[in-house]
C-alpha atoms as a PDB file:
ATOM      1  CA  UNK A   1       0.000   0.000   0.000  1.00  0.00           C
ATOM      2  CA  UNK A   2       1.032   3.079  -1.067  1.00  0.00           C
ATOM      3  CA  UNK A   3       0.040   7.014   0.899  1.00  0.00           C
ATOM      4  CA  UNK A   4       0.861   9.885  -1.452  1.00  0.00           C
ATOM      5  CA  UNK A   5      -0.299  13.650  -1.647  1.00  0.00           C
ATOM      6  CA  UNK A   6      -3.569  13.334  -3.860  1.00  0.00           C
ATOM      7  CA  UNK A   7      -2.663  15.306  -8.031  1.00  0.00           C
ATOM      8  CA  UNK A   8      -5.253  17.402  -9.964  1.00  0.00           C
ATOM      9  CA  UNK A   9      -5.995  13.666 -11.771  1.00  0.00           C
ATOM     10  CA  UNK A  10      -7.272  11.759  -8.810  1.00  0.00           C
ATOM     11  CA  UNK A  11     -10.168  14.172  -8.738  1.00  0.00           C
ATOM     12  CA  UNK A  12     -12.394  11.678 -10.307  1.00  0.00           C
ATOM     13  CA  UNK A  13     -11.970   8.930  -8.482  1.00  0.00           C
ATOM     14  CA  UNK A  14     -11.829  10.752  -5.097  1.00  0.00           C
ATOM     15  CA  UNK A  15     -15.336  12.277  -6.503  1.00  0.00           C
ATOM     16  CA  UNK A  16     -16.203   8.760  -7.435  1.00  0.00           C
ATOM     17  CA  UNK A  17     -15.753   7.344  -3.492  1.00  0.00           C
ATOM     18  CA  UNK A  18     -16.770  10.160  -1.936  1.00  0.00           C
ATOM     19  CA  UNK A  19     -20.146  11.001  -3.699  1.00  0.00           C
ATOM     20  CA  UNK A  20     -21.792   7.963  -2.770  1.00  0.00           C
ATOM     21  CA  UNK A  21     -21.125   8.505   1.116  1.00  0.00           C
ATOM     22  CA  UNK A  22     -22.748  11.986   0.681  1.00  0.00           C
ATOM     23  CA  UNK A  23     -25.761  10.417  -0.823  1.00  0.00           C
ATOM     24  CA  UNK A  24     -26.296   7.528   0.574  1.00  0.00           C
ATOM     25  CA  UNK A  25     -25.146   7.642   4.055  1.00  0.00           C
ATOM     26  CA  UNK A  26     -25.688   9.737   7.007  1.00  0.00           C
ATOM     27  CA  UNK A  27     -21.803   9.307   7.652  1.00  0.00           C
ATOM     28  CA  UNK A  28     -21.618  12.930   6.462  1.00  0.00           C
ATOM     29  CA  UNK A  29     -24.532  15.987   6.911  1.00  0.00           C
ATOM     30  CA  UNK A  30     -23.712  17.928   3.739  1.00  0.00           C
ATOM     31  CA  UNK A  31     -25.958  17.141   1.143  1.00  0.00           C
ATOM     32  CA  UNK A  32     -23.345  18.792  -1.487  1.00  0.00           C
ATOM     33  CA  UNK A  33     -21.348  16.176  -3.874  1.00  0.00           C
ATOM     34  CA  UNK A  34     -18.188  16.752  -5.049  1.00  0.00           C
ATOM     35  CA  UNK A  35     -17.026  17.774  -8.282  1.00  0.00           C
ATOM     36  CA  UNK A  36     -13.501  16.862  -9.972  1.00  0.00           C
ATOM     37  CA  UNK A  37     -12.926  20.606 -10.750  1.00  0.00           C
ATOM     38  CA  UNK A  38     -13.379  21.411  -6.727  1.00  0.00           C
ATOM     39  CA  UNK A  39     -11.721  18.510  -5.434  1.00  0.00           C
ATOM     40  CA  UNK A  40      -8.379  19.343  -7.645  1.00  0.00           C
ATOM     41  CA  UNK A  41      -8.947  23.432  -6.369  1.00  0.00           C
ATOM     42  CA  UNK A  42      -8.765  21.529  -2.742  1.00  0.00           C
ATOM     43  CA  UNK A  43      -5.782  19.229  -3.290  1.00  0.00           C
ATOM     44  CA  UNK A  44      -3.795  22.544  -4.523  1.00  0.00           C
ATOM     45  CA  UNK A  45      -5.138  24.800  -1.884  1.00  0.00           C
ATOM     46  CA  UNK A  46      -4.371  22.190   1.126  1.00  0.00           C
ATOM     47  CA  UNK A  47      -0.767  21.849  -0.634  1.00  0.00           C
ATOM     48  CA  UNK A  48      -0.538  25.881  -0.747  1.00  0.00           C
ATOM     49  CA  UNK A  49      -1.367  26.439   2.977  1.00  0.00           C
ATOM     50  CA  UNK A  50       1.364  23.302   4.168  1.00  0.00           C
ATOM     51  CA  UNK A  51      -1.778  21.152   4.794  1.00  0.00           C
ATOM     52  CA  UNK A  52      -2.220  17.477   3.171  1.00  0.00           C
ATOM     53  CA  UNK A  53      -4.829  15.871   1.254  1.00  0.00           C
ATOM     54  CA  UNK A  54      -3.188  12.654   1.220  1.00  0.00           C
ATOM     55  CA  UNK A  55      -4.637   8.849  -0.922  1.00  0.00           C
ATOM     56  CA  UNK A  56      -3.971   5.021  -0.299  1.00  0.00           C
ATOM     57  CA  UNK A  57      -3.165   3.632  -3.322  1.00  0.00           C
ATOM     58  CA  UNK A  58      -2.839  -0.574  -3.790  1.00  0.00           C
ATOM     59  CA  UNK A  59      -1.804  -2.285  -7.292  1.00  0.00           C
ATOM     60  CA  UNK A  60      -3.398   1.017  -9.203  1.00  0.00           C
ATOM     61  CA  UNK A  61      -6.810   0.956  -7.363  1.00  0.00           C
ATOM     62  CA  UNK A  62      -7.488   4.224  -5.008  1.00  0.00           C
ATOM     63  CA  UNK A  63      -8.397   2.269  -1.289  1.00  0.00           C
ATOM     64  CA  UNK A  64      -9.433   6.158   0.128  1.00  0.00           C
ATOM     65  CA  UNK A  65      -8.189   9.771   1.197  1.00  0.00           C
ATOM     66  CA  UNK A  66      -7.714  11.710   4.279  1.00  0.00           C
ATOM     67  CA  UNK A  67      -7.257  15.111   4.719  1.00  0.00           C
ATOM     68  CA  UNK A  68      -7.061  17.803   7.545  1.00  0.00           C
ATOM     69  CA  UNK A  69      -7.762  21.426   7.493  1.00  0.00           C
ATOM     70  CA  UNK A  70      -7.781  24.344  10.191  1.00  0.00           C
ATOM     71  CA  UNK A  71     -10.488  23.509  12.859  1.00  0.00           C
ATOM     72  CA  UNK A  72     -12.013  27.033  12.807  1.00  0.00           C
ATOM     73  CA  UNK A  73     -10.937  30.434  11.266  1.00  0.00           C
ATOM     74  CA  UNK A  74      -8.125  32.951  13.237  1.00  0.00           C
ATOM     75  CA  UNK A  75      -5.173  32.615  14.483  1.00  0.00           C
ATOM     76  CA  UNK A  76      -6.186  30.971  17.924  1.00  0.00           C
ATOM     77  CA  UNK A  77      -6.948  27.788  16.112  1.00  0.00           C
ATOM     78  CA  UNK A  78      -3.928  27.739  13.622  1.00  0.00           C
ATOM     79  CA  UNK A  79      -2.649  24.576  15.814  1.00  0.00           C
ATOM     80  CA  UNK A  80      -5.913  22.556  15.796  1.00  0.00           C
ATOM     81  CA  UNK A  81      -7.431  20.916  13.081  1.00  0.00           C
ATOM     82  CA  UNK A  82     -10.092  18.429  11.985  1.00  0.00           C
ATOM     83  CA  UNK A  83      -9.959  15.741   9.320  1.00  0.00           C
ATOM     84  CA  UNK A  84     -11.841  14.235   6.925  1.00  0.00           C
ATOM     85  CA  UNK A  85     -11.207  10.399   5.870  1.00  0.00           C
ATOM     86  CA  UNK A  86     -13.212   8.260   3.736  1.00  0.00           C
ATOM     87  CA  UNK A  87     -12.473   4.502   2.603  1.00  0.00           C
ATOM     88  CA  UNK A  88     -14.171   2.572  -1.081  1.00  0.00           C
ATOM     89  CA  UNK A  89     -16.316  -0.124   0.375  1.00  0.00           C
ATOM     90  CA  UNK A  90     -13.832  -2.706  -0.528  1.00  0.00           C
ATOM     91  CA  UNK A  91     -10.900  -1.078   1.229  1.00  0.00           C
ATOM     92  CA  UNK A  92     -12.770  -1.517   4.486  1.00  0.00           C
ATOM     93  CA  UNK A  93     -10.643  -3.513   7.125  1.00  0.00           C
ATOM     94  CA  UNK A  94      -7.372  -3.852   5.003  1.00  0.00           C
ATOM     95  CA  UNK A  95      -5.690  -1.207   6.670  1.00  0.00           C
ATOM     96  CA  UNK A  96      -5.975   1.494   4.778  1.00  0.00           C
ATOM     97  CA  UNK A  97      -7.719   3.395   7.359  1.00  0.00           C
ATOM     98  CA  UNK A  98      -5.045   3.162   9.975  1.00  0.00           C
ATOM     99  CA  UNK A  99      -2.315   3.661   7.085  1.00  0.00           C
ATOM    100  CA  UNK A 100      -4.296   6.969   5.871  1.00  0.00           C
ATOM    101  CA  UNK A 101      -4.268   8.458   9.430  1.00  0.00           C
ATOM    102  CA  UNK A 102      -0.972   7.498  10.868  1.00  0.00           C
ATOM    103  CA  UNK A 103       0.666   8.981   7.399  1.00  0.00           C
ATOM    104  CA  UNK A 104      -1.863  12.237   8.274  1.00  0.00           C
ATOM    105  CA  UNK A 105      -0.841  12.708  11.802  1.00  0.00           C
ATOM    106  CA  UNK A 106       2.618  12.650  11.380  1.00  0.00           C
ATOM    107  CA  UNK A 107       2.141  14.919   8.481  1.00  0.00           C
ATOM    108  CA  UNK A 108      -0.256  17.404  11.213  1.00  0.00           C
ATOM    109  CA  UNK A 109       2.304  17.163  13.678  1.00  0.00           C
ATOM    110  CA  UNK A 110       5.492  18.464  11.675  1.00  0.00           C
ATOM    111  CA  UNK A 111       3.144  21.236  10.085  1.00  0.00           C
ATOM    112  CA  UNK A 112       2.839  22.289  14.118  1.00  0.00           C
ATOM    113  CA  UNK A 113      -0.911  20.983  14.802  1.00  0.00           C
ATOM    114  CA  UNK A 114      -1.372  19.727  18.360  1.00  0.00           C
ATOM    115  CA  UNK A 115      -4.665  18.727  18.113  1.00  0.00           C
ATOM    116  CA  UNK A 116      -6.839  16.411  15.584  1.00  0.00           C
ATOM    117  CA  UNK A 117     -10.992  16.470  15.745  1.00  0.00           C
ATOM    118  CA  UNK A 118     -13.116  14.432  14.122  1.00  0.00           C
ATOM    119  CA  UNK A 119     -16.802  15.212  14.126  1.00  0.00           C
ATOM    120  CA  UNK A 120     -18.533  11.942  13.711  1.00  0.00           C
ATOM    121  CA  UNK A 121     -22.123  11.003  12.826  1.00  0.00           C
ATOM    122  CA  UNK A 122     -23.625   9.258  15.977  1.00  0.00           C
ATOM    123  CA  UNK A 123     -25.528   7.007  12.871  1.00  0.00           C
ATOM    124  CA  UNK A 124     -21.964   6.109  12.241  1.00  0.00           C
ATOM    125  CA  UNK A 125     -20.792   3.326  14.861  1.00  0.00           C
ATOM    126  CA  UNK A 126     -17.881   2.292  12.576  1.00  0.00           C
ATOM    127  CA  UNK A 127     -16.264   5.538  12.766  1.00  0.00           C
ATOM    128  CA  UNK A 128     -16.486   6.061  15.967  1.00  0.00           C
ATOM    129  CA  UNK A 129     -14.792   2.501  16.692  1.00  0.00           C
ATOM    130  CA  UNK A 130     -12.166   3.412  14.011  1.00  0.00           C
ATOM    131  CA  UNK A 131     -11.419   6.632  15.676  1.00  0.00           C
ATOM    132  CA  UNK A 132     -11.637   4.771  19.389  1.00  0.00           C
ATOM    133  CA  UNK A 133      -9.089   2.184  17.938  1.00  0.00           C
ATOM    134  CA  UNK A 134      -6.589   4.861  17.256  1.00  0.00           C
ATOM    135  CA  UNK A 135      -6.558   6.875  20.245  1.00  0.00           C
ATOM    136  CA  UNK A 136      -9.708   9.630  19.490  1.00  0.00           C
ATOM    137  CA  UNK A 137     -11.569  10.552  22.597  1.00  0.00           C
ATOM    138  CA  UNK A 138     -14.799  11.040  22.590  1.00  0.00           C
ATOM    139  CA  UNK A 139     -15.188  15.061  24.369  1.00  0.00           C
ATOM    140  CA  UNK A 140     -18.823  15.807  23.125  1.00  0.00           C
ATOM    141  CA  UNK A 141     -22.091  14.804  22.035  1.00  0.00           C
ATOM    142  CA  UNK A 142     -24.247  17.902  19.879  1.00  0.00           C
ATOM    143  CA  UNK A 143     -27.683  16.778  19.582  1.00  0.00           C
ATOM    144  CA  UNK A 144     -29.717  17.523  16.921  1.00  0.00           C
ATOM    145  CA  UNK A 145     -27.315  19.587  14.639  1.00  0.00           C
ATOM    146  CA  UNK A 146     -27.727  17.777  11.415  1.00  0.00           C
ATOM    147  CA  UNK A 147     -30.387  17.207   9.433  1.00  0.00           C
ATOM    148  CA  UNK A 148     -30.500  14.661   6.433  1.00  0.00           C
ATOM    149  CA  UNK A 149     -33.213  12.285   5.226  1.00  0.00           C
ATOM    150  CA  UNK A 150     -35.515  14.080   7.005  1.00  0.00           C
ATOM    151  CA  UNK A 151     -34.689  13.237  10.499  1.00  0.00           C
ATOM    152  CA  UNK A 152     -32.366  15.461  12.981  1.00  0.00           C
ATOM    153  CA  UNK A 153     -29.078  13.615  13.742  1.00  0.00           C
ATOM    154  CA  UNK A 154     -26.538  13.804  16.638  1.00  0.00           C
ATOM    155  CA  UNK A 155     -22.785  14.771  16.067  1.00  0.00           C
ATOM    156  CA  UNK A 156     -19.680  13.432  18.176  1.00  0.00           C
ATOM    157  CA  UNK A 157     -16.626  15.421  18.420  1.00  0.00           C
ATOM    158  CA  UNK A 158     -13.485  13.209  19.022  1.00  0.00           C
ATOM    159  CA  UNK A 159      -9.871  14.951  19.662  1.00  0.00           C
ATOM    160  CA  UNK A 160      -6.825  13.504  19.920  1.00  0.00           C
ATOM    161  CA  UNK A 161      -3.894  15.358  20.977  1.00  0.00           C
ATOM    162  CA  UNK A 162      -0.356  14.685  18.876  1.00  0.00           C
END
């Protein structure tokens, strides 16, 4: 398995994975897809501000992505930030998971971050195992604050310090 920065011609397939977790899950709130052009505009403006947007990769075939950006806007936050990973169905308990986010960390520590979040659908009990597994607390429960398929959903925030 390989972990590299994701190029301007992964947008597809990153578009291709990540779409159908916006649409058909309640992994994720946003109701927005992804297009290639947008996805390549974020892999160059991660790059630009020392921040990584980063793929597994196994014999050719795209396993997933992680990424990270600044937690919230100003300077006070310019150590913490929260990720974003998301794994193809088939990747799914090969690895690439724990690959993607040991590769990330190490990446958000030398950048100066000393703090990860993850804000994880409560309908999602795989993440939050996954994020348990690698050392994510759980430090909140919002109730209620998103709102997909009609129903109001509850959001955990997870932190682990680096």
């Amino acid at each position: 398995m390989i972990i590299r920065p994701a190029l301007a011609g992964d947008a597809d397939t990153v578009a291709a994975i990540w779409n159908p977790v916006i649409r058909d899950t309640a992994a994720t709130f946003t109701t927005l897809e992804k297009t290639p052009q947008g996805l390549a505009a974020d892999f160059a403006s991660r790059a630009a501000e020392g921040k990584a947007f980063l793929l597994a990769e196994f014999a050719g075939d795209l396993l997933g992505f992680a990424t990270y950006f600044q937690f919230r806007n100003g300077p006070g936050y310019a150590h913490t930030a929260e990720h974003t990973i998301v794994l193809a169905p088939a990747a799914q308990g090969r690895g690439a998971g724990r690959a993607l986010m040991a590769a990330l960390e190490a990446h958000a520590r030398g950048a100066g971050m000393h703090s990860l979040w993850a804000g994880v659908s409560a309908e999602n009990p795989a993440g939050l195992a996954f994020h348990r597994a690698i050392g994510f607390a759980e430090v909140a429960r919002l109730p209620q604050v998103g709102f997909k398929f009609g129903r109001w959903m509850d959001l955990v925030l997870m932190q682990k310090f680096l």
